[in-house]
PDB file of N, CA and C in Angstrom:
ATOM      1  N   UNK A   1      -9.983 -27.077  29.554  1.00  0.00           N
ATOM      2  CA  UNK A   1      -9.652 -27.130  28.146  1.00  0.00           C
ATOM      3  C   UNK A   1     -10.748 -26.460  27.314  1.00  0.00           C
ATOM      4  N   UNK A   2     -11.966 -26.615  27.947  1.00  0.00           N
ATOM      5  CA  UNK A   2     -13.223 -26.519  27.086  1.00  0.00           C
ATOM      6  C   UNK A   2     -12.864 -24.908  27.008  1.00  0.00           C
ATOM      7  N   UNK A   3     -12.935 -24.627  28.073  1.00  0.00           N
ATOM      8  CA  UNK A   3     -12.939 -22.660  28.496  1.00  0.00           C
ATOM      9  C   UNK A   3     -11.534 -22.113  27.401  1.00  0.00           C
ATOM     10  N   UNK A   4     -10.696 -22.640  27.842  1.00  0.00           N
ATOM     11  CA  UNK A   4      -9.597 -21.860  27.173  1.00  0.00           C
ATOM     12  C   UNK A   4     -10.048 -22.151  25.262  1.00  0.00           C
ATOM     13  N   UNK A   5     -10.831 -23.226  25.040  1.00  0.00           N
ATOM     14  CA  UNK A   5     -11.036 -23.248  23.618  1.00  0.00           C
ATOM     15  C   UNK A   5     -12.039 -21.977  23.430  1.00  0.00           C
ATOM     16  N   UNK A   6     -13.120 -21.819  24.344  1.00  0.00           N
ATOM     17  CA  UNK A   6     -13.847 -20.915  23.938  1.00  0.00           C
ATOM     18  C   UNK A   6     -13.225 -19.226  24.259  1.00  0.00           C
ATOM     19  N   UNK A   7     -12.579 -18.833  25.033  1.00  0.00           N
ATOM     20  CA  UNK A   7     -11.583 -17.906  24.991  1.00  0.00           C
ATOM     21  C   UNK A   7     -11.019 -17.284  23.682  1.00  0.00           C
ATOM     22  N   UNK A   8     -10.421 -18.579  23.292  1.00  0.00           N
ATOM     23  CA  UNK A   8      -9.453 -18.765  21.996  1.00  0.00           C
ATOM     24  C   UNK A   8     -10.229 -17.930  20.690  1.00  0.00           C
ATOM     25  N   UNK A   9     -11.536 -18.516  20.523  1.00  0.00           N
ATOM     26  CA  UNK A   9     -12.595 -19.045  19.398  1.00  0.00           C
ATOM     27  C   UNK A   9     -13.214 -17.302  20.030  1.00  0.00           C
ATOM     28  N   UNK A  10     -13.409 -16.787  20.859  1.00  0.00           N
ATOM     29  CA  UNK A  10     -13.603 -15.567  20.985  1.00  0.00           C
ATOM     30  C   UNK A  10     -12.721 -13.972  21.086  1.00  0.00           C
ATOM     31  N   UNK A  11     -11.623 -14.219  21.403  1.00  0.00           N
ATOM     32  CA  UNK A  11     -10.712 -13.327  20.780  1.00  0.00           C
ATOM     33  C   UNK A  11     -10.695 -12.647  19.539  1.00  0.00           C
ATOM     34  N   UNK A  12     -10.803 -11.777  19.386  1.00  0.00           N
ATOM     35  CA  UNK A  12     -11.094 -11.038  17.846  1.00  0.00           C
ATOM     36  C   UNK A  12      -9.141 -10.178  17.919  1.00  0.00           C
ATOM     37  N   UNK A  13      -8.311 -10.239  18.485  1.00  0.00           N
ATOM     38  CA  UNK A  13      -7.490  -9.653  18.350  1.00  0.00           C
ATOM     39  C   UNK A  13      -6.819  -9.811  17.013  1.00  0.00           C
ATOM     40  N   UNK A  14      -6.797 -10.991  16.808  1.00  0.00           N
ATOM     41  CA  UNK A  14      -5.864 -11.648  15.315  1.00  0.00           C
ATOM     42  C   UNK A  14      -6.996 -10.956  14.326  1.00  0.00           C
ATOM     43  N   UNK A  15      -7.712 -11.488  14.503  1.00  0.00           N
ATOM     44  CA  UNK A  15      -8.512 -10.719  13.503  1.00  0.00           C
ATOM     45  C   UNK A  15      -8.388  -9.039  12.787  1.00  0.00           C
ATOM     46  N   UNK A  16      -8.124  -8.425  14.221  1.00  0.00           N
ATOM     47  CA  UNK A  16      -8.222  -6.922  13.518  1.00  0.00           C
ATOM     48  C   UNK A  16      -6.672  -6.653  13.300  1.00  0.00           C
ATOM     49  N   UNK A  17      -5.723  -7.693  13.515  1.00  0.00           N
ATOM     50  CA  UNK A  17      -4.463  -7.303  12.952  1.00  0.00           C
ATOM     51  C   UNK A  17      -4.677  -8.136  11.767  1.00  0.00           C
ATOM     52  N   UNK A  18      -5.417  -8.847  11.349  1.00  0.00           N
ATOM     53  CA  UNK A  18      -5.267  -8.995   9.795  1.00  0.00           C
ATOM     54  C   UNK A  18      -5.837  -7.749   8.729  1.00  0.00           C
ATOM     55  N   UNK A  19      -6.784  -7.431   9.556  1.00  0.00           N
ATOM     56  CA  UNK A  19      -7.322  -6.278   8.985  1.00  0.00           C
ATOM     57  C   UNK A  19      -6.760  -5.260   8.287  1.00  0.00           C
ATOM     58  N   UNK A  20      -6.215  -4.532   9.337  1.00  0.00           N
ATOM     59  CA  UNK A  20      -5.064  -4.032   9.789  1.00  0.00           C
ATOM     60  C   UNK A  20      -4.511  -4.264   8.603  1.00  0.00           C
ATOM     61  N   UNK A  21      -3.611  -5.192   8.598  1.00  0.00           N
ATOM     62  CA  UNK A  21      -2.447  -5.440   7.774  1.00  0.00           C
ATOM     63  C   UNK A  21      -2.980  -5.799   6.574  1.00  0.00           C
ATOM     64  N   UNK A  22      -4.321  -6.041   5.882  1.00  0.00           N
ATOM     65  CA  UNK A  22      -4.865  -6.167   4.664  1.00  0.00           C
ATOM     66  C   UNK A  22      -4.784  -4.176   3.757  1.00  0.00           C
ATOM     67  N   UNK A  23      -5.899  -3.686   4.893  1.00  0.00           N
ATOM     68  CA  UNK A  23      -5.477  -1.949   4.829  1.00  0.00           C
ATOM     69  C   UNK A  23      -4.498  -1.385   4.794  1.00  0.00           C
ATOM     70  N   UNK A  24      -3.735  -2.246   5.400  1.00  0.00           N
ATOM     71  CA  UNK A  24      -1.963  -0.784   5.190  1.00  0.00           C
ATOM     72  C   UNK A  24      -1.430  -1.594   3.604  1.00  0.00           C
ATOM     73  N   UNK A  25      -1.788  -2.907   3.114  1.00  0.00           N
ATOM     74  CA  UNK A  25      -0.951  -3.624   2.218  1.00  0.00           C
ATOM     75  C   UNK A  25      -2.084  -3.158   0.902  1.00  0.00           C
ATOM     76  N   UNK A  26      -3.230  -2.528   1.004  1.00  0.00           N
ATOM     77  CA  UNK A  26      -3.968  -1.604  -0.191  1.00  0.00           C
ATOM     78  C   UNK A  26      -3.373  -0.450  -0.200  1.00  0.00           C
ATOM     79  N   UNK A  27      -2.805   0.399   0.881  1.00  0.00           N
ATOM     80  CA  UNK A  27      -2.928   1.722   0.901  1.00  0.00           C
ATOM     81  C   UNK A  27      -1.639   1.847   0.375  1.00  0.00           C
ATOM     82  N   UNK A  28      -0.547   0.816   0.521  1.00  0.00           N
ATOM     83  CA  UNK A  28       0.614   0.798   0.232  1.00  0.00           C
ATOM     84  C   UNK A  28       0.760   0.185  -1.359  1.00  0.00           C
ATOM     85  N   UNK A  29       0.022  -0.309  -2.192  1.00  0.00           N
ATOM     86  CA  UNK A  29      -0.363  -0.755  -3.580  1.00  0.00           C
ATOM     87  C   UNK A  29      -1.062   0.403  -4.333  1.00  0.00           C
ATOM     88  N   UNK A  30      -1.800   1.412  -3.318  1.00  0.00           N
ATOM     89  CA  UNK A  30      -2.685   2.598  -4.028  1.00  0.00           C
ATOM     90  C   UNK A  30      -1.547   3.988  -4.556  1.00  0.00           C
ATOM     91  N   UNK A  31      -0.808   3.918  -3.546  1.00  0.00           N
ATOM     92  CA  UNK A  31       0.683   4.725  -3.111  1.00  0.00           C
ATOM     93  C   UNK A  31       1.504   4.426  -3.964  1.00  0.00           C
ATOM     94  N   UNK A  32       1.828   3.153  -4.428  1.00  0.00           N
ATOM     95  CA  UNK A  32       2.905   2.474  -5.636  1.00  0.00           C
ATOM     96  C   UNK A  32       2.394   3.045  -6.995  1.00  0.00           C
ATOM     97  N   UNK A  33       0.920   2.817  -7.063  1.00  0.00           N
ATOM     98  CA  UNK A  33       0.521   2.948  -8.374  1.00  0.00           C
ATOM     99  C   UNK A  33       0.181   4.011  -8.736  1.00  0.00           C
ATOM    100  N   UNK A  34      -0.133   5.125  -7.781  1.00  0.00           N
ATOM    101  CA  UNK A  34      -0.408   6.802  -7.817  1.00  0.00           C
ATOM    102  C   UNK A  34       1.185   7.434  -8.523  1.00  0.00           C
ATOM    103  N   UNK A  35       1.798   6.895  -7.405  1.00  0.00           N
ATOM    104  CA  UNK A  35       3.089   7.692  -8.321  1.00  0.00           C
ATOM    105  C   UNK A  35       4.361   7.303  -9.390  1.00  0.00           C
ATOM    106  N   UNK A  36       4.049   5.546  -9.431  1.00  0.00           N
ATOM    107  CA  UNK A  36       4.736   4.787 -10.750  1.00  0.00           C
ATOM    108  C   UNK A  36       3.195   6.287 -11.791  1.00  0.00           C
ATOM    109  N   UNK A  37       2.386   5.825 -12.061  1.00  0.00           N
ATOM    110  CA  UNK A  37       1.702   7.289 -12.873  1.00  0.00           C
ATOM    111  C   UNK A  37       1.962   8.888 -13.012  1.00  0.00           C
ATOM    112  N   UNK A  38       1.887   9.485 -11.763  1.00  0.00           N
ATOM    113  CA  UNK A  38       2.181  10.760 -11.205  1.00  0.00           C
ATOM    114  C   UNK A  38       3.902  10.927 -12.137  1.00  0.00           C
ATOM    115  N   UNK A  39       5.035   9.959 -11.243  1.00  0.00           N
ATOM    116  CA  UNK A  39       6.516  10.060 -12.042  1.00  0.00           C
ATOM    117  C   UNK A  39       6.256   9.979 -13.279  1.00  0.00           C
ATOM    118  N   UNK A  40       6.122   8.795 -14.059  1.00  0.00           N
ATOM    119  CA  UNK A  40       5.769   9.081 -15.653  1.00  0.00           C
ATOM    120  C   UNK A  40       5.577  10.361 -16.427  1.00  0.00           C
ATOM    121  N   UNK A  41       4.404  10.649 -15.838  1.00  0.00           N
ATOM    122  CA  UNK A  41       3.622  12.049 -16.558  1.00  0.00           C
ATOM    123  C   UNK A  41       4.954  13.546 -16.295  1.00  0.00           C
ATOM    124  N   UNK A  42       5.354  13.523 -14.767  1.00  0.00           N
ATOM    125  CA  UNK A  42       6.087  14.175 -14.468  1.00  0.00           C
ATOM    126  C   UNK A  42       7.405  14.610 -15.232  1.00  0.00           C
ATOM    127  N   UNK A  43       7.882  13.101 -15.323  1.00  0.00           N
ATOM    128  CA  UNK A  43       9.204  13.124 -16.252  1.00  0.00           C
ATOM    129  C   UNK A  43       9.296  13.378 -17.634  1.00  0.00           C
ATOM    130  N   UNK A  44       8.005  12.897 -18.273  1.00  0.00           N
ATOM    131  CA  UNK A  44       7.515  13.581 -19.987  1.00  0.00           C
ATOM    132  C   UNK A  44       7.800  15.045 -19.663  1.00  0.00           C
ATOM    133  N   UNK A  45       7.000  15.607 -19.166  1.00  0.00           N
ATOM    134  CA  UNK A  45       6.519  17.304 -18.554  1.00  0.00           C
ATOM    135  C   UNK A  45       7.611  18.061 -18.515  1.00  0.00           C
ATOM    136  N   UNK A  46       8.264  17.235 -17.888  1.00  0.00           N
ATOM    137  CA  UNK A  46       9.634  18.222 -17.028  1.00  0.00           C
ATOM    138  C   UNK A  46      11.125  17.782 -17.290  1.00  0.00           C
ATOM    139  N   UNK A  47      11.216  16.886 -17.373  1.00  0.00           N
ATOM    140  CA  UNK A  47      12.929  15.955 -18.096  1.00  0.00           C
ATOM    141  C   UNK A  47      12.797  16.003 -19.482  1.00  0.00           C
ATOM    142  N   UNK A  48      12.078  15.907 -20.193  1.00  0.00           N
ATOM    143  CA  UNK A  48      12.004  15.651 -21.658  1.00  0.00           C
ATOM    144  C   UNK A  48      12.422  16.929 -22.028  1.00  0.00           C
ATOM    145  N   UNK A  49      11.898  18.083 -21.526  1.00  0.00           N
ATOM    146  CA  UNK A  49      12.092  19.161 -22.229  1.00  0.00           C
ATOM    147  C   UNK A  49      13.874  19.594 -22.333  1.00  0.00           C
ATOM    148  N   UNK A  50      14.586  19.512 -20.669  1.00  0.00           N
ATOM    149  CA  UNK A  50      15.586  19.681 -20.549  1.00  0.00           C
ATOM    150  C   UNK A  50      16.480  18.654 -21.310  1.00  0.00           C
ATOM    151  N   UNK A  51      16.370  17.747 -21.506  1.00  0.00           N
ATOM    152  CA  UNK A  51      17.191  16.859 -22.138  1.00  0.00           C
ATOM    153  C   UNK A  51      17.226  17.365 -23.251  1.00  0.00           C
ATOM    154  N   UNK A  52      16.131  17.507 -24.432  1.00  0.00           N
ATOM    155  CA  UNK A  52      16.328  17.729 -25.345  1.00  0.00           C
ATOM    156  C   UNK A  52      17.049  19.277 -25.651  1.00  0.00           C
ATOM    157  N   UNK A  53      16.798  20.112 -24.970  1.00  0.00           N
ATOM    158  CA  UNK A  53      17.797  21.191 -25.241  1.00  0.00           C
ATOM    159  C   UNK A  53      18.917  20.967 -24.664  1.00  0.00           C
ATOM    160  N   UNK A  54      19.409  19.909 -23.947  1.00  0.00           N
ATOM    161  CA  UNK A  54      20.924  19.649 -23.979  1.00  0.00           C
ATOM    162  C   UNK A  54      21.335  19.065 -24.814  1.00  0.00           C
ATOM    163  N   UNK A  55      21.211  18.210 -25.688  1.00  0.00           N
ATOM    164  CA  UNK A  55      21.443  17.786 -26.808  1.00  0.00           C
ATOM    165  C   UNK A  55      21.575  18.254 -28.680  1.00  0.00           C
TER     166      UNK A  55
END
């Protein structure tokens, strides 16, 4: 029992899949918020103009 606790208590596997999954869940929040910005600016730039000369 003792061994398999210290086994357990030494495993780093869980660990680097939290990691892991902390890094992909920034990179995927950095990605949301780059282009909710990027679209914005885009659509002023480039839709605004066409709309208004269809109208």
């Amino acid at each position: 029992m003792q061994r398999s606790l210290c086994r357990f208590l030494a495993d780093e596997i869980g660990a680097t899949s939290i990691e892991y999954a902390t890094i992909g869940a920034f990179v995927s929040i950095l990605i949301y918020s780059a282009t909710k910005v990027i679209g914005t600016k885009l659509s002023s730039a480039y839709l605004m103009p066409v709309v208004g000369n269809l109208t």
